[in-house]
Protein backbone atom coordinates (compact mmCIF):
# COMPACT_ATOMS: atom_id res chain seq x y z
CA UNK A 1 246.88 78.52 111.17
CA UNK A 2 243.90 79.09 113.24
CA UNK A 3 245.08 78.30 117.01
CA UNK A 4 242.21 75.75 119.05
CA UNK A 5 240.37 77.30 121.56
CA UNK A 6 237.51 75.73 124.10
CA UNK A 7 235.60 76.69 127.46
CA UNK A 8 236.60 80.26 126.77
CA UNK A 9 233.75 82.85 128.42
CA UNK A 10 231.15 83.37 126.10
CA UNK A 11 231.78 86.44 124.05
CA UNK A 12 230.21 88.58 121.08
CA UNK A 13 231.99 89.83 117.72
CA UNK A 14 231.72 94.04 117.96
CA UNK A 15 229.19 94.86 115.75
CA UNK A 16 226.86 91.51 117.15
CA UNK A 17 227.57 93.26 120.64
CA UNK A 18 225.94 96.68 119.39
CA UNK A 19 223.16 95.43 117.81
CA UNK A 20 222.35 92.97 121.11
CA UNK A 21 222.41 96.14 122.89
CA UNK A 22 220.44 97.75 120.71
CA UNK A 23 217.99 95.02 121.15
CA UNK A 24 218.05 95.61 125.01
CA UNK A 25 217.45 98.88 125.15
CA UNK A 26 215.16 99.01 122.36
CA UNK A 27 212.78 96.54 124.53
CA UNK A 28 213.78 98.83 127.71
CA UNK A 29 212.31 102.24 125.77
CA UNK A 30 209.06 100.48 124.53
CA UNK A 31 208.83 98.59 128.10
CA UNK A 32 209.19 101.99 130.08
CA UNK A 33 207.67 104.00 127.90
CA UNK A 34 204.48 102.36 128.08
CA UNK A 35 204.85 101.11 131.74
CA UNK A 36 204.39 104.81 132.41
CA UNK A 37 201.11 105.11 130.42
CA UNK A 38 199.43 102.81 132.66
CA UNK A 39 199.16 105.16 135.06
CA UNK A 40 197.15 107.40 133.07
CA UNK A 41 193.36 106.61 132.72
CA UNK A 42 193.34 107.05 129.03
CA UNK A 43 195.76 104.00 128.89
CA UNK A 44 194.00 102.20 131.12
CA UNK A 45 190.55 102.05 129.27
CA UNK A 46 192.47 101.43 126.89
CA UNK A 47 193.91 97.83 127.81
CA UNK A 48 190.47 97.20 129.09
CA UNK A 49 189.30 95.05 125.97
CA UNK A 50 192.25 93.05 126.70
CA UNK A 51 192.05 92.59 130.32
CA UNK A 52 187.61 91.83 130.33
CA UNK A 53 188.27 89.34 127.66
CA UNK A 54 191.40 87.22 129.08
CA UNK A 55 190.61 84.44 131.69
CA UNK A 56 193.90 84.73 133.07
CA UNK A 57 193.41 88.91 133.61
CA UNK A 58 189.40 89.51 133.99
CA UNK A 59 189.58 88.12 137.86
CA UNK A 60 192.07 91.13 138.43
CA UNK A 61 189.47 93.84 137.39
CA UNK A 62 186.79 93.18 140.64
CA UNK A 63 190.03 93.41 142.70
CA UNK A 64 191.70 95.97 141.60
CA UNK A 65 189.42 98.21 139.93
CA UNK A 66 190.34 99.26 136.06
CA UNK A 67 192.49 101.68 137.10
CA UNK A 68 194.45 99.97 139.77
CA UNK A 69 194.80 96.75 137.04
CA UNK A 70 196.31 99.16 134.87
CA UNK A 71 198.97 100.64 137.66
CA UNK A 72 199.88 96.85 138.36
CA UNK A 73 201.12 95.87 134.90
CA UNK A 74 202.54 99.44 134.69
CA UNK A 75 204.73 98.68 137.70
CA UNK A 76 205.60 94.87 136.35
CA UNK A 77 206.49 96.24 132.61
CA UNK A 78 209.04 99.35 134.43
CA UNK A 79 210.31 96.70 137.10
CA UNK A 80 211.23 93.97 134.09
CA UNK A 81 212.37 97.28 131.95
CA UNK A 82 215.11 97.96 134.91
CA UNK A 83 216.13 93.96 135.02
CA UNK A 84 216.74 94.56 131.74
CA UNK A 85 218.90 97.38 131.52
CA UNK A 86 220.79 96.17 134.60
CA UNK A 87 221.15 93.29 132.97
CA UNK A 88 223.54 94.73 129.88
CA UNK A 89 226.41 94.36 132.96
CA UNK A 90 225.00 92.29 135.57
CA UNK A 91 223.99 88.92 133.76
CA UNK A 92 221.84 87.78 136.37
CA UNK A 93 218.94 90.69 136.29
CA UNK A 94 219.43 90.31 132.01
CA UNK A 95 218.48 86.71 132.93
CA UNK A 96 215.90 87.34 135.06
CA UNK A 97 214.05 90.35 132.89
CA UNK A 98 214.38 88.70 129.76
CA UNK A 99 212.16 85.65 131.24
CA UNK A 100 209.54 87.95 132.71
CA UNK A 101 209.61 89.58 129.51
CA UNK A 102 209.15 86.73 127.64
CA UNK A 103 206.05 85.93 129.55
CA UNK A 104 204.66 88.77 129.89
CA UNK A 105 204.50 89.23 126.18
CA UNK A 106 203.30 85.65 125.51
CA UNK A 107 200.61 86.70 127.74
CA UNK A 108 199.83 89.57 125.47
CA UNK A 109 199.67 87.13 122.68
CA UNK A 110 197.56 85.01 124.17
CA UNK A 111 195.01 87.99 124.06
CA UNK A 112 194.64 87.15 120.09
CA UNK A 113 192.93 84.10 121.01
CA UNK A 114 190.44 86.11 123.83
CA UNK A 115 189.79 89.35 122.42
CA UNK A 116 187.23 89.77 119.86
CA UNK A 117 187.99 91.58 116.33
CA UNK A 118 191.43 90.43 116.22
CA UNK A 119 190.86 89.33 112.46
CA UNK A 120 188.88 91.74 109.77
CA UNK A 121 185.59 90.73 109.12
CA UNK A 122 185.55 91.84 105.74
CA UNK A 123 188.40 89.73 104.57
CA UNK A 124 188.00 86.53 107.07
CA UNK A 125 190.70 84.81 108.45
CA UNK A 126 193.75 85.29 108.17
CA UNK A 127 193.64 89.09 107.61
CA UNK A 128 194.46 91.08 110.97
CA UNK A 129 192.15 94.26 111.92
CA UNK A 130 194.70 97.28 112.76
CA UNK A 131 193.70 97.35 116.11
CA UNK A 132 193.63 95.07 117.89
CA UNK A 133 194.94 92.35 115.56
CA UNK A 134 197.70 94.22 114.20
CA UNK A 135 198.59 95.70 116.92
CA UNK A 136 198.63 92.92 119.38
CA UNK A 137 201.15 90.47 116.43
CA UNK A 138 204.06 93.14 116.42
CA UNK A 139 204.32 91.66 120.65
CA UNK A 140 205.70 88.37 118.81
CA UNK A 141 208.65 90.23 117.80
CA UNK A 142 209.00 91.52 121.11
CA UNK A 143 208.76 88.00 122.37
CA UNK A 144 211.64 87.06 120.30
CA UNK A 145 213.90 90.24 122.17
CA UNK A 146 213.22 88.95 124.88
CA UNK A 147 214.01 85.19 124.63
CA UNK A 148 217.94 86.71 123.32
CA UNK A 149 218.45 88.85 125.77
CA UNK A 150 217.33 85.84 128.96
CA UNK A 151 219.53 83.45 126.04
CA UNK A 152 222.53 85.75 126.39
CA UNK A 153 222.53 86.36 129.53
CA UNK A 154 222.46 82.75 130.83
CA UNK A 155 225.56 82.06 128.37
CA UNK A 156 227.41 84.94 129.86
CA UNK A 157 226.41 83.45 133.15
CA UNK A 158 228.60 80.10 132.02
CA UNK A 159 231.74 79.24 129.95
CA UNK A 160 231.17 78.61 126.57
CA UNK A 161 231.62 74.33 126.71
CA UNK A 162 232.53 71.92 123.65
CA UNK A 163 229.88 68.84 123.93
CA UNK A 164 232.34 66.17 124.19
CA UNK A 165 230.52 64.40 121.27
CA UNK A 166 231.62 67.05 118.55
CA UNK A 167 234.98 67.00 120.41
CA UNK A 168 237.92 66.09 118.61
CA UNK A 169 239.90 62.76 119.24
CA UNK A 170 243.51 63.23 120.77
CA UNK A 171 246.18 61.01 121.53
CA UNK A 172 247.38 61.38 124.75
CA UNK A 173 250.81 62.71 124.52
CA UNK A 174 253.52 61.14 126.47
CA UNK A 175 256.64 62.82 127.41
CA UNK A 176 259.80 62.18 125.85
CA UNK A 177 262.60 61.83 128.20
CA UNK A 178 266.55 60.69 127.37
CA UNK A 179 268.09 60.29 130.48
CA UNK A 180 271.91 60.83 130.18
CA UNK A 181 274.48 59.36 132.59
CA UNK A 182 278.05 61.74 132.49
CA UNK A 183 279.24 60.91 135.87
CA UNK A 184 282.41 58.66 137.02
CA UNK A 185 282.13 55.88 138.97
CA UNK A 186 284.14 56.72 141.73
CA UNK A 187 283.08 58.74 144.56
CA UNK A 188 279.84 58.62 147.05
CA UNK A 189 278.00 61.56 144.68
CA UNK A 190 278.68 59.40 141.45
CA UNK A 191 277.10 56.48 143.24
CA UNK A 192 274.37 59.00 144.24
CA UNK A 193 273.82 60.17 140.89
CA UNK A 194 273.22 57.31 139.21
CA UNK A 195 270.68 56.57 142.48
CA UNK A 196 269.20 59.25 141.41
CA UNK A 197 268.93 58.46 137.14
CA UNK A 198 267.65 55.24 137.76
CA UNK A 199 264.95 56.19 139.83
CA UNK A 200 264.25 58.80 137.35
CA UNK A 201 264.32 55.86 134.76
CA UNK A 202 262.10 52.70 136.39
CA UNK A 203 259.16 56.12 137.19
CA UNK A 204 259.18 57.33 133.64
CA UNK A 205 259.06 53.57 132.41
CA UNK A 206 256.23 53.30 134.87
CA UNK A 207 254.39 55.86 133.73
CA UNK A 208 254.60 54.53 130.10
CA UNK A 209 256.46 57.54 128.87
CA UNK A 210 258.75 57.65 126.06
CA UNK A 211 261.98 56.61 127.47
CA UNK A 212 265.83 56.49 126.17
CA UNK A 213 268.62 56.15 128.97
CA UNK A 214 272.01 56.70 127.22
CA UNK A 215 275.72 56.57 129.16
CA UNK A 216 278.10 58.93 127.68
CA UNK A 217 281.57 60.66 128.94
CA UNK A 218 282.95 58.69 132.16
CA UNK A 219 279.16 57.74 132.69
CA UNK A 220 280.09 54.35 130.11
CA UNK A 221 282.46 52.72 132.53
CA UNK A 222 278.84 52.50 134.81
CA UNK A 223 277.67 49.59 132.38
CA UNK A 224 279.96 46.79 133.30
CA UNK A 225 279.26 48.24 136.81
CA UNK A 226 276.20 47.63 136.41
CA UNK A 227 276.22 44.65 134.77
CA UNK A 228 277.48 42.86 138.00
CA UNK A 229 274.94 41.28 139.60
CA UNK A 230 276.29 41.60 143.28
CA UNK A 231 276.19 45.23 142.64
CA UNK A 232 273.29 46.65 144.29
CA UNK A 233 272.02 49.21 141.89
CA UNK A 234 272.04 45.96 139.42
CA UNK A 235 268.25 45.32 139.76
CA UNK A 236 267.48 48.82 139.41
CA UNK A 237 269.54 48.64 136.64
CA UNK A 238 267.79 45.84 134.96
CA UNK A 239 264.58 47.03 135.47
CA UNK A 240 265.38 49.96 132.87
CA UNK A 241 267.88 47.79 130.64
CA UNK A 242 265.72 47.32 127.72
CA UNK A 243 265.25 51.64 127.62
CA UNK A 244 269.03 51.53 127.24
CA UNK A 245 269.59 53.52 123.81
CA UNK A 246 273.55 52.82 124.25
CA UNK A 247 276.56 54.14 125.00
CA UNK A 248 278.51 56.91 123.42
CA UNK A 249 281.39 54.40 121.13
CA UNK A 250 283.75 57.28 121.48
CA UNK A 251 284.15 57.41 125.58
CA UNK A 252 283.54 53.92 125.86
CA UNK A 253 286.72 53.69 124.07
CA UNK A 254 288.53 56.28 125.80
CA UNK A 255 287.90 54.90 129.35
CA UNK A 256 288.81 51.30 127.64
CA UNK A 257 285.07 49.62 128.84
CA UNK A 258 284.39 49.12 124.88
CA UNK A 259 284.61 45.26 125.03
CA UNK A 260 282.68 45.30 128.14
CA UNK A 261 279.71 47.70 126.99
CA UNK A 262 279.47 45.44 123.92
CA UNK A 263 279.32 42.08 125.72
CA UNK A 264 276.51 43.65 127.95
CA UNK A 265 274.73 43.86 124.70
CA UNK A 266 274.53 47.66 124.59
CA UNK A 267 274.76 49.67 121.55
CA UNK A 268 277.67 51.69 120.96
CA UNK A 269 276.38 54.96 120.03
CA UNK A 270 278.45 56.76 116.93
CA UNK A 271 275.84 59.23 115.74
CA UNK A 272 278.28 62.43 115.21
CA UNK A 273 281.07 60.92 113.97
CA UNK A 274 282.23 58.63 116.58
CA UNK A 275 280.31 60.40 119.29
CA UNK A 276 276.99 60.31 120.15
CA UNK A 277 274.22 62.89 119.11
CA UNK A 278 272.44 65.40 121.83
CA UNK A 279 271.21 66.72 118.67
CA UNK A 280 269.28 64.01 117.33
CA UNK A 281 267.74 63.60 120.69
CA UNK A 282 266.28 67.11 120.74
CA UNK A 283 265.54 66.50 117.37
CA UNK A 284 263.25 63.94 118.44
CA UNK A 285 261.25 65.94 120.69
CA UNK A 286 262.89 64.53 124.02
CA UNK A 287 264.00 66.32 127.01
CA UNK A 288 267.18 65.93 128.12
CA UNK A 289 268.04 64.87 131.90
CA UNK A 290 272.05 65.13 133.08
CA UNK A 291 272.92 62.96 135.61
């Protein structure tokens, strides 16, 4: 049976692992590979159909000059290339570069809409030239890299959570407690230990918990005891009275309080032969208190 688990950290199977790191460093090579062509003039007329066409890039050219345009997206694409490879043990910077990654390639999308000959004129729309249609689409795949690798990284960042809608229902489980009464009645420790049971008895009632108090061995003669009301464990005592399971039938006999533990109303226990069970009350899930 499959054990339950929830909130655990966020991990991935093996083989999902490799290929999400092939993933990252696949965007990383393209990112730095071609970061470092925009320092070359050759790339940068080349991006200049792009740039001169785009609203959001054409103010950069009277700035910058073509050239220093060109070194300014080189030095974003290698800076979000580094985020990214820092980011396959430090979630943050995977985080981080996958969101600039993600726009900057939406940006290069956008160029689709701005740059003229993106579709073939000889075939109308929807057919994509080779350059610059074609070669601006494959950047939606890119796009996609990038939105796992920020997605993966911000899960890393956080446990792995349940929604409490899809939750399962549970029952609250209460404890099960027998508490057992051995001791005589003589002495200031008996008196002390049976202090001590009761309390133990009136908090787990309290609490709701399931409850069985039981009085075996010289522990029976303590129900007629108790039974007195001038005693003064007796309201203590009757607080707990109906959480009274019974009294082993065997030592009530042998320390002659059978008569009296039956007129109190409390069941004489004979569960193992004449003897009552600690068996059947581990049986039943409780845990067993001495006193």
């Amino acid at each position: 049976m499959k054990s339950e688990k929830s909130c655990q950290p966020f991990s991935e199977a093996p083989v999902e692992a490799w290929a999400l790191e092939a993933c990252r460093f696949g965007l990383v090579l393209v990112l730095l590979w071609i970061g470092g062509m925009k320092f070359t003039a050759y790339e940068a007329e080349g991006i200049q159909a792009f740039v001169q066409h785009s609203p959001g890039f054409a103010w950069l050219n009277p700035l910058f000059g073509v050239r220093g345009v060109s070194a300014l997206l080189g030095v974003a694409e290698i800076l979000v290339a580094l985020l990214l490879a820092a980011g396959a043990v430090l979630p943050y910077a995977g985080l981080a570069g996958g969101l600039a990654a993600s726009a900057m390639f939406l940006s290069t999308l956008s160029f689709m809409a701005t740059t003229p000959g993106v579709f073939e004129p000889s075939l109308g729309f929807p057919a994509l030239s080779v350059v610059p249609g074609q070669f601006l689409i494959k950047d939606a795949v890119l796009l996609g890299v990038s939105l796992l690798c920020a997605a993966t990284a911000y899960r890393r960042l956080r446990p792995a959570e349940i929604p409490l809608a899809t939750q399962p229902e549970r029952n609250p489980v209460m404890p099960k407690t027998a508490i057992v009464i051995l001791c005589d009645t003589e002495g200031g420790e008996a008196l002390g230990r049976v202090v001590n049971a009761l309390t133990a008895a009136r908090e787990s009632k309290a609490a709701g918990d399931d409850l069985k108090v039981v009085f075996t061995g010289a522990g029976t003669k303590w129900v007629p005891v108790l039974e007195d009301p001038a005693h003064k464990l007796h309201s203590a005592y009757a607080e707990v009275k109906d959480k009274v399971a019974g009294a082993c039938g065997y030592c009530a006999g042998a320390f002659n309080v059978a008569d009296a533990v039956k007129a109190a109303g409390v069941c004489m226990l004979e569960e193992y032969g004449t003897n009552m069970s600690y068996r059947d009350l581990l049986k039943g899930g409780y845990q067993v208190l001495n006193f």
